[in-house]
N, C-alpha and C. Protein backbone atom coordinates (compact mmCIF):
# COMPACT_ATOMS: atom_id res chain seq x y z
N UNK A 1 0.83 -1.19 0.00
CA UNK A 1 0.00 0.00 0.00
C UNK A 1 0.88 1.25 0.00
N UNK A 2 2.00 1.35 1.16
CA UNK A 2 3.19 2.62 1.11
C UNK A 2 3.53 2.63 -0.37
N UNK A 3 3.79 1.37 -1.28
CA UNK A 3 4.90 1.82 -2.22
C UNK A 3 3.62 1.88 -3.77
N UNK A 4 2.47 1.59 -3.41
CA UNK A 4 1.46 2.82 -4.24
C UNK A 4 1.56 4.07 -4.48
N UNK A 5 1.13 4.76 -3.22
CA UNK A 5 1.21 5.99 -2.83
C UNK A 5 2.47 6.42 -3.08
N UNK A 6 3.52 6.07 -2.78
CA UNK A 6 4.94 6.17 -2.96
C UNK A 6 5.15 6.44 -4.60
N UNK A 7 4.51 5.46 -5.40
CA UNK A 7 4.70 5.29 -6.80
C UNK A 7 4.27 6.82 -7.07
N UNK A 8 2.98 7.16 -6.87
CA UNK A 8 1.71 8.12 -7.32
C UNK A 8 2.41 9.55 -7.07
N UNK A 9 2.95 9.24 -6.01
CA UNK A 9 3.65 10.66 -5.88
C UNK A 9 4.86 10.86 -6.43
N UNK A 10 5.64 9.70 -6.85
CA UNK A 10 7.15 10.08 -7.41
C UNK A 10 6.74 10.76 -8.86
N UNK A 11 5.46 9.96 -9.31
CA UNK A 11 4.97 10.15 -10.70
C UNK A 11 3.78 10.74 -10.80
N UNK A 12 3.44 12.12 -10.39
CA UNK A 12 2.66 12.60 -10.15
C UNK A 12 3.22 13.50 -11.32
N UNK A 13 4.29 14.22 -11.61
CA UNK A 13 4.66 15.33 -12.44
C UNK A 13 4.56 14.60 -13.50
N UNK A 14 4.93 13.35 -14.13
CA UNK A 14 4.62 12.71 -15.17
C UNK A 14 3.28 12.55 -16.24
N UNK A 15 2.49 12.29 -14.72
CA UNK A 15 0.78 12.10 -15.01
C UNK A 15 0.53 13.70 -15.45
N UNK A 16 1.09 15.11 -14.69
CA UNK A 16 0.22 15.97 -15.26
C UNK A 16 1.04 16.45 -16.38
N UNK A 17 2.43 16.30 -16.40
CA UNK A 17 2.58 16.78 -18.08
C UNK A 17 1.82 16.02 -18.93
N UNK A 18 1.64 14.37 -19.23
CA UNK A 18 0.78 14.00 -20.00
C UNK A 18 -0.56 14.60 -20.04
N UNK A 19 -1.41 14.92 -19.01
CA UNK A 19 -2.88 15.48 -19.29
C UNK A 19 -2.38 16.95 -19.81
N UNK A 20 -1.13 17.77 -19.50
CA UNK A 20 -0.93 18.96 -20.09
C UNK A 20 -0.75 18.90 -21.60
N UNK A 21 0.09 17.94 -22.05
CA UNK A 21 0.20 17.60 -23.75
C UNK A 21 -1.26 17.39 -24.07
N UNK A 22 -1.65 16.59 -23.78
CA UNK A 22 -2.83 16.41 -24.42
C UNK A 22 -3.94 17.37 -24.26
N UNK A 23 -4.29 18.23 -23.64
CA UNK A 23 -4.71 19.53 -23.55
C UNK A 23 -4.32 20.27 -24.71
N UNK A 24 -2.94 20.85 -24.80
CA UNK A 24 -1.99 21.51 -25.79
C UNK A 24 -2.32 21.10 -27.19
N UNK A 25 -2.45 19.44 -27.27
CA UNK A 25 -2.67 18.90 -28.48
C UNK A 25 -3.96 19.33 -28.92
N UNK A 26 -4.68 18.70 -28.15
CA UNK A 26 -6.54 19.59 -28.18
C UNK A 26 -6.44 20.72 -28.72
N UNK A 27 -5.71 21.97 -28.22
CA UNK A 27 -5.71 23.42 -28.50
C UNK A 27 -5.71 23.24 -29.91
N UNK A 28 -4.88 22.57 -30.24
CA UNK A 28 -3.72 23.21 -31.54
C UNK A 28 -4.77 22.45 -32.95
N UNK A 29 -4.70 21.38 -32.30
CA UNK A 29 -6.26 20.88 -33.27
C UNK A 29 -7.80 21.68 -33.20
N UNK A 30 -8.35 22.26 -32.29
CA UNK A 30 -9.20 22.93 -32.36
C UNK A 30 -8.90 24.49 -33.33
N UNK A 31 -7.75 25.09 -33.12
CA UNK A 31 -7.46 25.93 -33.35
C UNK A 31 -7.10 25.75 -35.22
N UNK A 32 -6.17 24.49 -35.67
CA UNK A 32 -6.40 24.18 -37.07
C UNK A 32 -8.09 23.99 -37.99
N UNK A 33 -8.33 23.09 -37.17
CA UNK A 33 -9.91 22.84 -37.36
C UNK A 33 -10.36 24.47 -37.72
N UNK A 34 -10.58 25.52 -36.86
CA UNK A 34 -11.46 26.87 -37.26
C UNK A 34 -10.83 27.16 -38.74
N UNK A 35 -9.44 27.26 -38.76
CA UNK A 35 -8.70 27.74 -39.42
C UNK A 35 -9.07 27.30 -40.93
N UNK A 36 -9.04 25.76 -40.72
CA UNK A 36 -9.56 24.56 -42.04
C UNK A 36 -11.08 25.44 -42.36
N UNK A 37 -11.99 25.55 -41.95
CA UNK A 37 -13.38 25.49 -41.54
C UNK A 37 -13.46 27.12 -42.56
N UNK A 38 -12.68 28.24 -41.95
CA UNK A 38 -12.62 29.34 -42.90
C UNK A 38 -12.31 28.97 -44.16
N UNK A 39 -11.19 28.02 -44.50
CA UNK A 39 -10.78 27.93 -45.58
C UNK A 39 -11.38 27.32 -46.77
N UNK A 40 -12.75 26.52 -45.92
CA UNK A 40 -13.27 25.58 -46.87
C UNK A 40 -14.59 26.84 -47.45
N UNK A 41 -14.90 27.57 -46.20
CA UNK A 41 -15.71 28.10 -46.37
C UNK A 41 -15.42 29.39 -47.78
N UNK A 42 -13.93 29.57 -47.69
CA UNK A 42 -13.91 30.56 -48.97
C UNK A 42 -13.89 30.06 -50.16
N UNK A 43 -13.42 28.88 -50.06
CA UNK A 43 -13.22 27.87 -51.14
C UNK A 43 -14.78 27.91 -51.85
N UNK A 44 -15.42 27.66 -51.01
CA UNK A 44 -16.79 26.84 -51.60
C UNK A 44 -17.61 28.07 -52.36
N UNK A 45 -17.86 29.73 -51.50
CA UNK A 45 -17.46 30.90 -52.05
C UNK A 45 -17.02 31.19 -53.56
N UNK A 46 -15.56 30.64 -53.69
CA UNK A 46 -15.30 30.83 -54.50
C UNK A 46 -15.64 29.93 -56.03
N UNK A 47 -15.66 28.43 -55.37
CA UNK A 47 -16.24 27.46 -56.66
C UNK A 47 -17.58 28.14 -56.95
N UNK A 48 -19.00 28.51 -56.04
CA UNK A 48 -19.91 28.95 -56.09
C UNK A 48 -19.91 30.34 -57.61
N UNK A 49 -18.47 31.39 -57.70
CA UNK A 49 -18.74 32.08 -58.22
C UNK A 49 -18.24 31.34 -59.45
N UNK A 50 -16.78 30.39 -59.68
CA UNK A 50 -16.50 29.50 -61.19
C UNK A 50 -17.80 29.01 -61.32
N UNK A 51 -18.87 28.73 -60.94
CA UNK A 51 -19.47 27.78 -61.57
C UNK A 51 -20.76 28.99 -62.12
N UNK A 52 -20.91 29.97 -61.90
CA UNK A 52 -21.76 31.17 -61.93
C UNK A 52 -20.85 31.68 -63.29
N UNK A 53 -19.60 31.63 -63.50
CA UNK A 53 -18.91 31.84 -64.53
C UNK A 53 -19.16 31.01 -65.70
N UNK A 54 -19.26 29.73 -65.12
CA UNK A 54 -19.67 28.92 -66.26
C UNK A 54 -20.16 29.01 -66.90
N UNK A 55 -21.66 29.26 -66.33
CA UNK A 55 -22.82 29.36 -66.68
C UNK A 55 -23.28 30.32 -67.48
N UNK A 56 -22.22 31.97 -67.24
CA UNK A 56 -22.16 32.66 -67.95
C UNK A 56 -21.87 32.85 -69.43
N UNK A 57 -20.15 32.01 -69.32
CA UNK A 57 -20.31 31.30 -70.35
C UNK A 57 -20.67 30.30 -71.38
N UNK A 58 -21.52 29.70 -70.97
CA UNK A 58 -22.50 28.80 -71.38
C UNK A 58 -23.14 29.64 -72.29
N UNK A 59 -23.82 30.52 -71.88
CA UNK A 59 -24.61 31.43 -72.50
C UNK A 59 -24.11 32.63 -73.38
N UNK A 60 -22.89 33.04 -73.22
CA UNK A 60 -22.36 33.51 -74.10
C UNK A 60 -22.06 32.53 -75.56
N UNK A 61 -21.49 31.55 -75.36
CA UNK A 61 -21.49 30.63 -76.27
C UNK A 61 -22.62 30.48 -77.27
N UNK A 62 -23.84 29.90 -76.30
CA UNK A 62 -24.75 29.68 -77.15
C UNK A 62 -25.73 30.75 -77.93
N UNK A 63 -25.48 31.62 -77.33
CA UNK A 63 -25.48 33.29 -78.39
C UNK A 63 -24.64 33.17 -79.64
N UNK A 64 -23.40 33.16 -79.31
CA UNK A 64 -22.68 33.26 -80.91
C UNK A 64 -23.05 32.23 -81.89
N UNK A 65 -23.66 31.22 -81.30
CA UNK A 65 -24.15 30.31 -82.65
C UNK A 65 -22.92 29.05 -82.59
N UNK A 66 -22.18 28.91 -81.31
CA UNK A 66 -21.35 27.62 -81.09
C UNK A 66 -21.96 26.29 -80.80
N UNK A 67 -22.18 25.38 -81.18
CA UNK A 67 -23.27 24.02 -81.02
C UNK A 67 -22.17 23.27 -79.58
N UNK A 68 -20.75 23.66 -80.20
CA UNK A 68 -20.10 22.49 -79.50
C UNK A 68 -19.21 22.88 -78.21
N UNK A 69 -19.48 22.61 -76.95
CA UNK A 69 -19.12 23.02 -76.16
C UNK A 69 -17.67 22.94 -75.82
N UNK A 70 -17.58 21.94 -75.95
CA UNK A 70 -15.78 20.87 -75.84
C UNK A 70 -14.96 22.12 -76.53
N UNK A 71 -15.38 22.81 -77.68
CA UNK A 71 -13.81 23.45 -78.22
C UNK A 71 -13.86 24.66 -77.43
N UNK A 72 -14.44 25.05 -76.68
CA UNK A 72 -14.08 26.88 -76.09
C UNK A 72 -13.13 26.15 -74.98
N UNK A 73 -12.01 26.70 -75.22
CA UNK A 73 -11.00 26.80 -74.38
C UNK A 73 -11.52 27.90 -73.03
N UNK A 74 -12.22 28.98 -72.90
CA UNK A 74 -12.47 29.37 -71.54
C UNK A 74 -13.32 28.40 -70.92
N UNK A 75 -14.07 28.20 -71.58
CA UNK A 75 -15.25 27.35 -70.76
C UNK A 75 -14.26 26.37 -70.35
N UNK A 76 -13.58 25.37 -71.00
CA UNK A 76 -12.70 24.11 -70.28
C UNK A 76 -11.93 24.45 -69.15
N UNK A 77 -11.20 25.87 -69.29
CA UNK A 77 -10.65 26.16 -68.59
C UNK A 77 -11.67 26.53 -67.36
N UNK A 78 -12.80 27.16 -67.04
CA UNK A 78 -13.40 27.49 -65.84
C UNK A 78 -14.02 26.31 -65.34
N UNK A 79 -14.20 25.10 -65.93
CA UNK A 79 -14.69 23.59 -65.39
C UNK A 79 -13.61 23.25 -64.76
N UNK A 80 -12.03 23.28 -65.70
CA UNK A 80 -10.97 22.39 -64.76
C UNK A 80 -10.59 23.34 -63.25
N UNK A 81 -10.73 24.42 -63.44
CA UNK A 81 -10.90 25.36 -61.95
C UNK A 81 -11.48 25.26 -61.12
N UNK A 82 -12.82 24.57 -61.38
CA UNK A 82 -13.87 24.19 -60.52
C UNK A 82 -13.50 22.91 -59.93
N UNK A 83 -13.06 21.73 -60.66
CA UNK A 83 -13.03 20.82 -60.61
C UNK A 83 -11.67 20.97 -59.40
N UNK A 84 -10.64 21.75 -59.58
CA UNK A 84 -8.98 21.54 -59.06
C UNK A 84 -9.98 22.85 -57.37
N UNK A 85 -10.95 23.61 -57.32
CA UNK A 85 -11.54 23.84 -56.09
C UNK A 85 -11.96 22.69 -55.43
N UNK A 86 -12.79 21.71 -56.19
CA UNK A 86 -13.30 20.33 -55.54
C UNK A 86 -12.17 19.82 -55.15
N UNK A 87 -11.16 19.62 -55.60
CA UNK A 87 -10.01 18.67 -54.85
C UNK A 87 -9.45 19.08 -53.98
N UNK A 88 -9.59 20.69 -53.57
CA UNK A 88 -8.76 21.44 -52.36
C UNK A 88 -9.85 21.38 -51.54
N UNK A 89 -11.08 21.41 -51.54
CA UNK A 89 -12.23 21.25 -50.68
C UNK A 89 -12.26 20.11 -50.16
N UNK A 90 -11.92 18.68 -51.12
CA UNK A 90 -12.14 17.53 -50.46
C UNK A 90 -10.75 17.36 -49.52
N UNK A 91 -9.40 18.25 -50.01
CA UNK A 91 -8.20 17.53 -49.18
C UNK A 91 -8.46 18.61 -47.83
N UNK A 92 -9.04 19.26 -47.90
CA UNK A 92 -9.48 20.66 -46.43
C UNK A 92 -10.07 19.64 -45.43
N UNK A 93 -11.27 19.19 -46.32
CA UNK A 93 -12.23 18.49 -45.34
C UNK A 93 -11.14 17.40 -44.36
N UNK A 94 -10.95 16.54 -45.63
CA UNK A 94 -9.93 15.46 -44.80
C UNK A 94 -9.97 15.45 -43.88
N UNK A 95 -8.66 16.88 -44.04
CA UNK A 95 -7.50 17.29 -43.44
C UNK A 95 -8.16 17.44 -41.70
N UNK A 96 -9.49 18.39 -42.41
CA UNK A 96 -10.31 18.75 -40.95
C UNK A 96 -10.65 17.84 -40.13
N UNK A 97 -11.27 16.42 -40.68
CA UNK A 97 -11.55 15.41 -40.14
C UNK A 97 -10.79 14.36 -39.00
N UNK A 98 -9.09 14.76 -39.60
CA UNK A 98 -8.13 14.40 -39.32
C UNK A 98 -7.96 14.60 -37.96
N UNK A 99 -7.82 16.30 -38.05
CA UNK A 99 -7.60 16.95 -37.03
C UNK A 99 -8.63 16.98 -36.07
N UNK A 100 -9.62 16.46 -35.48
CA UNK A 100 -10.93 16.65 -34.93
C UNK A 100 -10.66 15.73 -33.67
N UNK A 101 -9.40 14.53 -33.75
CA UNK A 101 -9.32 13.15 -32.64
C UNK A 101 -8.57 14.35 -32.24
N UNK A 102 -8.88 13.99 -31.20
CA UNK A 102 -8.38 13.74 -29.43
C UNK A 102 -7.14 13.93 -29.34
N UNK A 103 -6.70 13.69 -27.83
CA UNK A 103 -5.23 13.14 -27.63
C UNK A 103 -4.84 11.72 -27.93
N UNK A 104 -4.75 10.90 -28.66
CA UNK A 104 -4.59 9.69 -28.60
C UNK A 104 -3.77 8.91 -27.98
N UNK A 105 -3.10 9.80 -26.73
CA UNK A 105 -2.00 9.31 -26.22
C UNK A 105 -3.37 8.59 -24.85
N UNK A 106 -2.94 7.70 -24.17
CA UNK A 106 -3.70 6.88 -23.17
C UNK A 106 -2.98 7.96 -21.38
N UNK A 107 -3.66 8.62 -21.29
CA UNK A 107 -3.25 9.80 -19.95
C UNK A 107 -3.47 8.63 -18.79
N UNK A 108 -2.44 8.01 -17.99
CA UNK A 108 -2.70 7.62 -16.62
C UNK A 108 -2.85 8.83 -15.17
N UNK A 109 -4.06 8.93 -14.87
CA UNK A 109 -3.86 9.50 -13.66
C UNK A 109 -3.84 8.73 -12.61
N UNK A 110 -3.27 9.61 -11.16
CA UNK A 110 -2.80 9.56 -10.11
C UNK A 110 -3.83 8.59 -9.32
N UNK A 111 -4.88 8.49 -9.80
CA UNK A 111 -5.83 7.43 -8.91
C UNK A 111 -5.75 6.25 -10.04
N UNK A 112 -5.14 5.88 -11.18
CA UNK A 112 -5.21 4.89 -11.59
C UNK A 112 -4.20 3.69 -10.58
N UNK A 113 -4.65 3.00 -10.44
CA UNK A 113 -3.92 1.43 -10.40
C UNK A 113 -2.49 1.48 -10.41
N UNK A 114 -1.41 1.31 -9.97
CA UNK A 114 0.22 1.01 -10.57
C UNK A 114 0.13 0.22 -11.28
N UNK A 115 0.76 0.23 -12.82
CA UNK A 115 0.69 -0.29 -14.03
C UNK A 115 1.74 -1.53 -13.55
């Protein structure tokens, strides 16, 4: 029973730097997460206005009397823009998803058991 207590207290500074890292870790992930969260949000903003472009040109096109969509080089070009926003949106999200766990480190405190 002495060399419990004995244990708990030699390793008491141990136990709270670990709950302090993992706190810290928390921060820094919560704090990426907002950060991700703005970024997706301008992103999506911004595909919202390529694809409003598109559309524009869509209609410019089919004014001049063009049948075939495939040869306007702007138009291809404002789809593959849209398309290369979708892939920074999906690697954001991920990324966000990523960042959302925990501490994954296993924190022993001072009332646990001697391992």
């Amino acid at each position: 029973m002495n060399e419990d207590i004995r244990y708990k207290i030699e390793h008491f500074g141990d136990f709270f730097v670990d709950a302090l890292s993992c706190v810290v870790d928390f921060a820094e992930k919560s704090a990426k997460g907002i950060v991700l969260s703005y970024d997706i949000r301008g992103l999506k903003k911004k595909k919202q206005e390529c694809l409003g472009g598109i559309g524009r040109r869509i209609v410019e096109v089919k004014e001049a009397g063009l049948t075939d969509l495939n040869t306007d080089d702007t138009l291809l070009r404002l789809i593959a823009d849209a398309e290369k926003i979708d892939r920074y949106i999906e690697s954001y999200e991920e990324e966000k998803r990523q960042a959302r766990h925990g501490c994954n480190r296993k924190v022993t405190h001072a009332a646990d058991p001697m391992p």
